[in-house]
Protein backbone atom coordinates (compact mmCIF):
# COMPACT_ATOMS: atom_id res chain seq x y z
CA UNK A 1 13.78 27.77 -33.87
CA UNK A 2 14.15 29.70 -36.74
CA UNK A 3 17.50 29.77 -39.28
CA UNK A 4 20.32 31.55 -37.62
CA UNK A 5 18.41 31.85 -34.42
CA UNK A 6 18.58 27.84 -33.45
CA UNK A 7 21.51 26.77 -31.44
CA UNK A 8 20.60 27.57 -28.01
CA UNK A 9 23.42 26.63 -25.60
CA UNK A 10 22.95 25.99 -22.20
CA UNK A 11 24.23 23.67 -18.71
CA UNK A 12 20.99 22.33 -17.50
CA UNK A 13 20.29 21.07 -13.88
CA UNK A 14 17.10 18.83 -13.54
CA UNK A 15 15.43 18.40 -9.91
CA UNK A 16 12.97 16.07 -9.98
CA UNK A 17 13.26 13.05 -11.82
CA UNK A 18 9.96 11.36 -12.00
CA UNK A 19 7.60 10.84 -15.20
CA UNK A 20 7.64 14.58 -16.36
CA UNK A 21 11.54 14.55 -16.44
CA UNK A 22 11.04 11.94 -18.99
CA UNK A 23 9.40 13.96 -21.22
CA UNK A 24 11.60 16.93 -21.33
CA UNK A 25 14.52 14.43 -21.71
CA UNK A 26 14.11 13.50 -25.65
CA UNK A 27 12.98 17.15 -26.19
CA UNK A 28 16.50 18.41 -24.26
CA UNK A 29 18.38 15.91 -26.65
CA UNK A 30 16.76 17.34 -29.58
CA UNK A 31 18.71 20.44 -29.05
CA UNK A 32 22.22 19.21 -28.82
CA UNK A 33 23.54 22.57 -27.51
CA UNK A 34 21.63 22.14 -24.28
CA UNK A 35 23.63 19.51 -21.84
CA UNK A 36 22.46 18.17 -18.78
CA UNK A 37 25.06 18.30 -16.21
CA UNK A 38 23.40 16.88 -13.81
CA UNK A 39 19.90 15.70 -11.88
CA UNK A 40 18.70 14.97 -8.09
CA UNK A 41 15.88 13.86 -6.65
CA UNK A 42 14.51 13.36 -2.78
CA UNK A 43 13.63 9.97 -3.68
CA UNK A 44 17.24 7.83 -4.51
CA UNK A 45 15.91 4.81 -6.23
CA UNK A 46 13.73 7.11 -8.43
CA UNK A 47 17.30 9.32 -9.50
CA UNK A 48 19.47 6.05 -9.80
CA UNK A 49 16.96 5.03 -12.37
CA UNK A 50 16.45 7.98 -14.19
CA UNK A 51 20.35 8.61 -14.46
CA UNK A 52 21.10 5.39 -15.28
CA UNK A 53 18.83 5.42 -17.90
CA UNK A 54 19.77 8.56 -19.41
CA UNK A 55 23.12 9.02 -18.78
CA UNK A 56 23.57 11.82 -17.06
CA UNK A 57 25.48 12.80 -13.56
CA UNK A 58 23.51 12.44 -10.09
CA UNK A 59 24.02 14.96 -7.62
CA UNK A 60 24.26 14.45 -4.30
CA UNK A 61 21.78 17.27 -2.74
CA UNK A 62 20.05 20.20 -4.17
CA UNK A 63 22.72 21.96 -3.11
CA UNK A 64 25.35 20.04 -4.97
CA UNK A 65 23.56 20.08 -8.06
CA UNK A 66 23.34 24.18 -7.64
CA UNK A 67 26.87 24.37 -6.86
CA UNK A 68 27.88 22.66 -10.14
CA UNK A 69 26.54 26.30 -11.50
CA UNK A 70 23.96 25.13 -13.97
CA UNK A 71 22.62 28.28 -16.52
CA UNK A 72 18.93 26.74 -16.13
CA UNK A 73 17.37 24.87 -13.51
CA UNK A 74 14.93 22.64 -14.46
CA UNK A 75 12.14 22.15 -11.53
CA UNK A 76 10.31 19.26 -12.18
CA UNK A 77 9.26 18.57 -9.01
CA UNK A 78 6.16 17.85 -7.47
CA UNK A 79 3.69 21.15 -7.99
CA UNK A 80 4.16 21.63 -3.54
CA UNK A 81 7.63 21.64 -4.20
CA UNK A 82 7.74 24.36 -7.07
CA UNK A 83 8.01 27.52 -4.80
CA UNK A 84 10.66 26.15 -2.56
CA UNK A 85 12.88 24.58 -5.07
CA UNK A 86 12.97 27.65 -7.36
CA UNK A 87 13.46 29.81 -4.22
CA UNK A 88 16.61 27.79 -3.77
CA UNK A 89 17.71 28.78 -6.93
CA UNK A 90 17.23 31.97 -7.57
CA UNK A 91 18.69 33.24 -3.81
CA UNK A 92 21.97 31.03 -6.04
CA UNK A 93 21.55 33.26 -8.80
CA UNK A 94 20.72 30.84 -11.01
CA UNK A 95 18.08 31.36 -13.68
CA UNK A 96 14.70 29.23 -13.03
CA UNK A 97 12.19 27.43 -16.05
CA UNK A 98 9.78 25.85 -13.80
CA UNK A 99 6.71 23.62 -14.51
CA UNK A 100 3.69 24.68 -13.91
CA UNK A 101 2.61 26.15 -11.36
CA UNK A 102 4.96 28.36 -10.03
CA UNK A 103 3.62 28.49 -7.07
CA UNK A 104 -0.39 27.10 -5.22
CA UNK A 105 -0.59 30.70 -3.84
CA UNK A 106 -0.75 33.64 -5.72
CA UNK A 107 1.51 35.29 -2.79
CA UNK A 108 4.35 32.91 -3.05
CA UNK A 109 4.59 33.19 -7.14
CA UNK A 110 4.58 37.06 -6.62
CA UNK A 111 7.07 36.51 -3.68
CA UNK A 112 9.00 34.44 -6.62
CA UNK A 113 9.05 36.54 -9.54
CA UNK A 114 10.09 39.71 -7.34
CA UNK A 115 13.44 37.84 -6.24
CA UNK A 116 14.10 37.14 -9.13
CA UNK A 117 13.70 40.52 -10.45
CA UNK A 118 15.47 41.87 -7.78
CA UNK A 119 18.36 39.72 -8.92
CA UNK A 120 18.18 40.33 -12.25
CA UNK A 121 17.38 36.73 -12.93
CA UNK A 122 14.64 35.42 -14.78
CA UNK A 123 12.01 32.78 -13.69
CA UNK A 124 9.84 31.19 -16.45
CA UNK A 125 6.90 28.76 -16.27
CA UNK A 126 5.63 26.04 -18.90
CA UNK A 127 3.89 25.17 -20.65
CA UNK A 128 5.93 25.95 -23.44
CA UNK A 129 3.37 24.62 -26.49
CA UNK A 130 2.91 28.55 -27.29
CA UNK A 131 6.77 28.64 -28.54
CA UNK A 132 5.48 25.70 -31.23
CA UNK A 133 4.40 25.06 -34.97
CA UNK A 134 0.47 24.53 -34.26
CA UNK A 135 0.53 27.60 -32.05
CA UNK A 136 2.56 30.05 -33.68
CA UNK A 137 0.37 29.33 -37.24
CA UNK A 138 -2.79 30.12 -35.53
CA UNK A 139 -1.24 33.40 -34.21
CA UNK A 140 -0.06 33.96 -37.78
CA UNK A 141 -3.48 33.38 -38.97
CA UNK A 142 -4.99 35.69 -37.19
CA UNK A 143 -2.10 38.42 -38.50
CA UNK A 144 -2.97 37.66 -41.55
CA UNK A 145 -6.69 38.43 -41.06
CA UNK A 146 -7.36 34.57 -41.60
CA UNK A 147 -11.04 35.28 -40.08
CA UNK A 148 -11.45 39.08 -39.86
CA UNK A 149 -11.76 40.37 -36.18
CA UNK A 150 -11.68 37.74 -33.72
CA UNK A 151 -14.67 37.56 -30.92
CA UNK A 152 -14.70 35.10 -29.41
CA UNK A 153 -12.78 31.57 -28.62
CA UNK A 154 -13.49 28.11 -27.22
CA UNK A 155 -10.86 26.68 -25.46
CA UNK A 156 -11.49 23.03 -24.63
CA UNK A 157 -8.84 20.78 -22.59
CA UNK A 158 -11.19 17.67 -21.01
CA UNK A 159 -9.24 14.42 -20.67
CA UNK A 160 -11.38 11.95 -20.85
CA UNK A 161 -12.95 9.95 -17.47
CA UNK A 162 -9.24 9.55 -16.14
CA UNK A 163 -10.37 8.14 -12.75
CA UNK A 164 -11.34 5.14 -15.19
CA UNK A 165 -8.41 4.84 -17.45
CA UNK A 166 -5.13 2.00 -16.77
CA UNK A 167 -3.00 4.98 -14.73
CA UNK A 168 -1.77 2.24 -12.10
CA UNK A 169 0.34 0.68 -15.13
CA UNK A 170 1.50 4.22 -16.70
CA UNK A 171 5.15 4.18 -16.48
CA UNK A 172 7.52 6.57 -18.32
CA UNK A 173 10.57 5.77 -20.04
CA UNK A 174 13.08 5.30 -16.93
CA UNK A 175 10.03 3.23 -14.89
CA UNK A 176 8.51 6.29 -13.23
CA UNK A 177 4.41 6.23 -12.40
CA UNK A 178 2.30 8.45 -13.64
CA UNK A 179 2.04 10.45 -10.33
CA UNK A 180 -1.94 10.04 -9.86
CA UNK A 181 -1.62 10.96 -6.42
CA UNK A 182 -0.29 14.38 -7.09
CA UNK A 183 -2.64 15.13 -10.40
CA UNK A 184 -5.67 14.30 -8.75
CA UNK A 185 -4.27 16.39 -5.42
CA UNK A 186 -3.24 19.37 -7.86
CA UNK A 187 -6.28 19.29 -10.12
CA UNK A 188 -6.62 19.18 -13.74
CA UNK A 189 -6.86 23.27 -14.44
CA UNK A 190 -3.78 23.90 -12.45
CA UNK A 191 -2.37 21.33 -14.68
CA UNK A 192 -3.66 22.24 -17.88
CA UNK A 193 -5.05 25.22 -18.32
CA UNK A 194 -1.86 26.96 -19.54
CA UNK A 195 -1.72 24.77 -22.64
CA UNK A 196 -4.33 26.88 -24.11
CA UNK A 197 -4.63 30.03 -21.49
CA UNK A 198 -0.59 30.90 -22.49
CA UNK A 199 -1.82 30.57 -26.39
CA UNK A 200 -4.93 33.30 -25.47
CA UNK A 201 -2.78 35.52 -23.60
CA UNK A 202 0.03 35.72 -26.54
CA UNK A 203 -2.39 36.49 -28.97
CA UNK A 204 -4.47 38.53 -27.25
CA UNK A 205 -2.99 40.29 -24.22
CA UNK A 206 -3.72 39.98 -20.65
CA UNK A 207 -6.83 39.01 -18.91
CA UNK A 208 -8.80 41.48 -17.46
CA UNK A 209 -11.56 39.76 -15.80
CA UNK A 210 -12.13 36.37 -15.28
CA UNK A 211 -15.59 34.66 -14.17
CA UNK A 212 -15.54 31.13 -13.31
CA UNK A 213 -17.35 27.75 -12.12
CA UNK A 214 -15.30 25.31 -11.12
CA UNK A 215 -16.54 21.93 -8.93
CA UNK A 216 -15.12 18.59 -8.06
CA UNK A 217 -17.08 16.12 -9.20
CA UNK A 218 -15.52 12.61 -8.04
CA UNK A 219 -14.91 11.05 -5.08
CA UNK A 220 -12.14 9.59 -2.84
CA UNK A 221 -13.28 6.02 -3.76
CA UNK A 222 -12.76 7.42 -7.36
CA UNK A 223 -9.22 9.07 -7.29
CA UNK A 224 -7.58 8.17 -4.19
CA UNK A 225 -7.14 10.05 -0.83
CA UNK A 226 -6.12 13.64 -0.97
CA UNK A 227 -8.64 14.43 -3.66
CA UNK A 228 -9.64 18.31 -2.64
CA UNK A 229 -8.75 20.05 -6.02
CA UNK A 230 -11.50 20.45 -8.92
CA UNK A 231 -12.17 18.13 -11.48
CA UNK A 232 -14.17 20.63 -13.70
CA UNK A 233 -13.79 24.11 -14.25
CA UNK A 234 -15.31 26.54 -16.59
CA UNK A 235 -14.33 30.21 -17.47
CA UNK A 236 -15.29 33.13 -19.05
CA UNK A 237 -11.71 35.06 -19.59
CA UNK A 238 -12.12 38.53 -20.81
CA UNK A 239 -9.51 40.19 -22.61
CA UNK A 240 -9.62 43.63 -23.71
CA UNK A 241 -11.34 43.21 -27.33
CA UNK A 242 -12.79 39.72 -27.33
CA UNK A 243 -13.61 36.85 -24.63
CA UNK A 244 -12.53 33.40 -24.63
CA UNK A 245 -14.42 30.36 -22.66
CA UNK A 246 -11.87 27.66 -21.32
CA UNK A 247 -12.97 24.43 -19.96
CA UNK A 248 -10.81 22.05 -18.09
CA UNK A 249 -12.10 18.66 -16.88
CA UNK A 250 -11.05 14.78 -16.48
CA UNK A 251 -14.69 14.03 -16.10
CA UNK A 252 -16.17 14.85 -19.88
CA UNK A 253 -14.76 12.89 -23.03
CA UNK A 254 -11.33 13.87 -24.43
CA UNK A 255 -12.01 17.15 -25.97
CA UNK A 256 -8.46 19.36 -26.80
CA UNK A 257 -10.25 22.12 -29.63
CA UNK A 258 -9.21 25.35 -29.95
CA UNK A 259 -11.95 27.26 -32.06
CA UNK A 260 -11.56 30.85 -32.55
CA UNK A 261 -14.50 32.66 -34.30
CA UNK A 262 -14.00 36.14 -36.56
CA UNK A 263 -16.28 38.02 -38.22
CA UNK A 264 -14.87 35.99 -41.03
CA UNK A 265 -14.85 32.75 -40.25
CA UNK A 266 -13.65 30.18 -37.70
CA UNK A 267 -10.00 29.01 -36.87
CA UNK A 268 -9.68 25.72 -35.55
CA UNK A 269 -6.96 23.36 -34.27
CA UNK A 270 -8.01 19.95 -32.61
CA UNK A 271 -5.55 18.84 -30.39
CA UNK A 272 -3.46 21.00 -27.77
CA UNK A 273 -0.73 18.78 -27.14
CA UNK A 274 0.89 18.14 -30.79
CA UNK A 275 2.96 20.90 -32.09
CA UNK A 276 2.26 19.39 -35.52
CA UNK A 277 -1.52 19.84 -35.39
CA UNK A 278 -3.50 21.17 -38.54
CA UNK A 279 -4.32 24.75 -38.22
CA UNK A 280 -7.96 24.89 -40.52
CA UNK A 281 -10.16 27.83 -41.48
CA UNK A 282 -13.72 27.61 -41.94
CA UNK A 283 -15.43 30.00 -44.00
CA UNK A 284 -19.09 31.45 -43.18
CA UNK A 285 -21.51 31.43 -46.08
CA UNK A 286 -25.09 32.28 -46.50
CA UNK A 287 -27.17 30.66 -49.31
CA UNK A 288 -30.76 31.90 -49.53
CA UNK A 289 -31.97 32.63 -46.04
CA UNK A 290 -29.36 30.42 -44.38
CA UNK A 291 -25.83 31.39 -42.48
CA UNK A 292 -23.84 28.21 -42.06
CA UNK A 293 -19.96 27.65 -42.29
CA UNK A 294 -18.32 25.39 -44.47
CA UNK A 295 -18.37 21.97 -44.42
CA UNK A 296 -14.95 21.85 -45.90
CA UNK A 297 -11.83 23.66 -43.82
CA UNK A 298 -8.55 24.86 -45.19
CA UNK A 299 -5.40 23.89 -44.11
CA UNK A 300 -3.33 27.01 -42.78
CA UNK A 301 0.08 26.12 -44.30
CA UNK A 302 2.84 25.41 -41.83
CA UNK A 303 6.23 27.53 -41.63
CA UNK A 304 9.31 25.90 -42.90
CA UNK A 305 11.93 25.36 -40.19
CA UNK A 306 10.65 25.89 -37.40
CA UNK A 307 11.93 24.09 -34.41
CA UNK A 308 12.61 19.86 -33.99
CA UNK A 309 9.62 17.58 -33.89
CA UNK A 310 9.91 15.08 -31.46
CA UNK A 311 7.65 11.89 -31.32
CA UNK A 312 4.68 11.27 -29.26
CA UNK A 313 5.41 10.66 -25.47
CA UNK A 314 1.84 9.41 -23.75
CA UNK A 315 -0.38 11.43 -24.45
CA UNK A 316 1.69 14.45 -26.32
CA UNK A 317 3.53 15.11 -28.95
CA UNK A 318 5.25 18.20 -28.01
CA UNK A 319 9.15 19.69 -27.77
CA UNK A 320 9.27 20.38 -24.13
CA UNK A 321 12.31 21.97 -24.30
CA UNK A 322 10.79 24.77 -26.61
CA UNK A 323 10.59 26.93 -23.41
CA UNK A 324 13.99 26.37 -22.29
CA UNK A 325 15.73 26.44 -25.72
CA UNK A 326 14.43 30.02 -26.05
CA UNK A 327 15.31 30.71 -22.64
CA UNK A 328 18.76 30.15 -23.18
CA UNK A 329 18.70 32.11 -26.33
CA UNK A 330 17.32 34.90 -24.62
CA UNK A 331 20.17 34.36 -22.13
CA UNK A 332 22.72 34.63 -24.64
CA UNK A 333 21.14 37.75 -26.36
CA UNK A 334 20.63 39.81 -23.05
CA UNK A 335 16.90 39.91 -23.52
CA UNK A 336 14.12 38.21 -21.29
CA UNK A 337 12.68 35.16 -22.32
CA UNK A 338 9.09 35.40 -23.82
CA UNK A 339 7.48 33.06 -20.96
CA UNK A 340 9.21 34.52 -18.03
CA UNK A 341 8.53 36.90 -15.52
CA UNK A 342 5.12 38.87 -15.70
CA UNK A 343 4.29 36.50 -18.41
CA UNK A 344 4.86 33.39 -15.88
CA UNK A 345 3.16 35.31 -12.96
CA UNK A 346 0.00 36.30 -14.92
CA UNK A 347 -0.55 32.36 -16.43
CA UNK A 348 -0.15 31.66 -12.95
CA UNK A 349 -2.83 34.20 -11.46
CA UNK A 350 -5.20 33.46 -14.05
CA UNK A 351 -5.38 29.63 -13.62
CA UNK A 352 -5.61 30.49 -10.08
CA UNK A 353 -8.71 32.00 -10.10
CA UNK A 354 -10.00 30.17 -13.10
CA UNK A 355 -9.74 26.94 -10.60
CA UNK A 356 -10.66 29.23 -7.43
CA UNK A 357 -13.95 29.68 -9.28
CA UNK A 358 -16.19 33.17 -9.14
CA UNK A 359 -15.39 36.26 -10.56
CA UNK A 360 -11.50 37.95 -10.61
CA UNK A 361 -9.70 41.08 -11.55
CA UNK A 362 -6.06 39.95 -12.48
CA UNK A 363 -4.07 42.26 -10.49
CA UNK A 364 -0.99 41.07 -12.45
CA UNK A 365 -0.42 42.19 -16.48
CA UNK A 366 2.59 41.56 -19.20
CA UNK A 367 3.75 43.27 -21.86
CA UNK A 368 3.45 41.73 -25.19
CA UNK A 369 5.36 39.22 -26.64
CA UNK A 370 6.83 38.85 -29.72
CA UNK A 371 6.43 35.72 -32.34
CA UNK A 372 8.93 33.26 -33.10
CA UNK A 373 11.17 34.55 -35.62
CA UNK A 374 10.42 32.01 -38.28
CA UNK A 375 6.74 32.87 -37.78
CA UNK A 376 6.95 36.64 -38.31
């Protein structure tokens, strides 16, 4: 967060305390003006661990923890649970960051985000990566005029052949399994796709059309029962001046490039899930009859300040509580947090369809959003 404008203060409630809520627990911490006063969980064992381990309260019910008047909840639940558990909480009157999705069913999110509305609450949806370092200096870069117009972006976010990897023996920092069953029941675009779709939307604006192949490619011997979701998906996602293709799979080799191409050169970042990533820019040169770009890329610099760095947690190295932190300074200033409300119900449309597969007309939009401060 930038100088001045880095202190968020909040009382956080956490439901669901399983391997995500690990994650968001070191990234909480490293804003010490946002205190968790408390966490539940359906499943006991799994909340006796996780409160034991972190030190924080355990609430009796859902509705206990909501009584105890919380200025965030936290709803790290399952992705089936979402909708309910943020419905919950906003018909409380309690303000809602939610993982992603908000909602399986573009109905129930819109159903969602007009309660809220209608309460003058505000429900928001991660991924928050867009609020980071790597993020916010590509967006500067392309201010700047880094690589003239942009037209075009690849957007790659394949995990590598997953089915394969160790996941029985994943365990998170309290003892919680990676939750396979869930993932593979989800499906890696529902996931995913916001790291880098909430990145193209900030930048560039809504998406206007989307057309997309998506397909599941392994099999219940491969993932475990309840496998229905795609393991691939590919999309076309136009926006109004350029078109991005994103590509979400845990069948091809681990892939997480962003490469956005300008009539000036590319812009490239290689890894979605570290907010300390190298931003580069690759000119385009011609010698004789020959266009090629640069062998050698230059390093974007970095803004001071920023927001904390936290250390690698599995596979990322991100501040989860970016998204929250601003959410409870937009709390405290009166304003709407960037990644709330049409912002949150548009990621969630688009990623929708982009798993849905074929061709889509958003019939949701945002207004813009504005930079972080220290990256104006």
């Amino acid at each position: 967060m930038a100088a001045g404008d880095h202190r968020p203060s909040a009382r956080i409630a956490i439901v669901g305390t399983g391997y995500v809520a690990d994650l968001y627990m070191p990234s909480l911490r490293s804003f010490p003006g946002l205190e968790v006063i408390g966490a539940f969980d359906v499943d006991p064992a799994r909340l006796a661990a996780f409160t034991a381990h972190w030190s924080v309260p355990a609430a009796p019910s859902l509705a206990g923890l909501i009584a105890a008047r919380p200025d965030i909840l936290l709803n790290l639940t399952s992705p089936s649970a979402h909708a309910g558990v943020s419905r919950a909480a906003l018909e409380a009157d309690v303000h809602v960051w939610s993982e992603k999705p908000l909602a399986l069913d573009l109905a129930e999110a819109e159903a969602l985000a007009g309660l809220a509305r209608s309460r003058g609450l505000h429900l928001a949806s991660a991924p928050c990566s867009v609020l980071g370092r790597a993020a916010q200096t590509v967006w500067a870069a392309l201010r700047d005029g880094r690589i003239g117009t942009p037209r075009l972006a690849y957007a790659e976010l394949d995990d590598g052949f997953v089915a394969q990897a160790p996941h029985q023996r994943w365990r998170s920092a309290s003892g919680a399994p990676w939750p396979a069953e869930h993932e593979f029941a989800t499906g890696c675009t529902l996931e995913h796709a916001g790291y880098y779709l909430s990145w193209l939307m900030a930048m560039f604006g809504p998406v206007r059309r989307i057309v997309s192949g998506s397909a599941r490619l392994l099999d219940a011997s491969q993932t475990g029962g309840g496998h229905a979701a795609p393991d691939y998906a590919s999309a076309s996602l136009h926006f109004d001046a350029m078109v991005a293709r994103l590509t979400c799979s845990i069948v091809a080799s681990h892939d997480h490039r962003l490469r956005i191409f300008g009539d000036g050169g590319v812009l490239e970042v290689d890894e979605a899930w570290a907010n300390g990533a190298a931003v580069r820019v690759r000119r385009r040169h011609v010698i004789r009859r020959r266009l090629f770009d640069s062998p050698v890329a230059w390093k974007v610099p970095a803004a001071g300040g920023g927001h904390p760095m936290v250390g690698r947690r599995g596979a990322a190295s991100m501040n989860f509580a970016l998204g929250v932190a601003e959410m409870a300074l937009a709390l405290a200033a009166r304003r709407p947090p960037r990644l709330a409300g049409d912002f949150a119900l548009h990621l969630t449309e688009v990623a929708l369809a982009i798993q849905a597969g074929g061709e889509h007309r958003p019939r949701t939009a945002f207004d813009p959003i504005a930079p972080m401060e220290w990256r104006r």
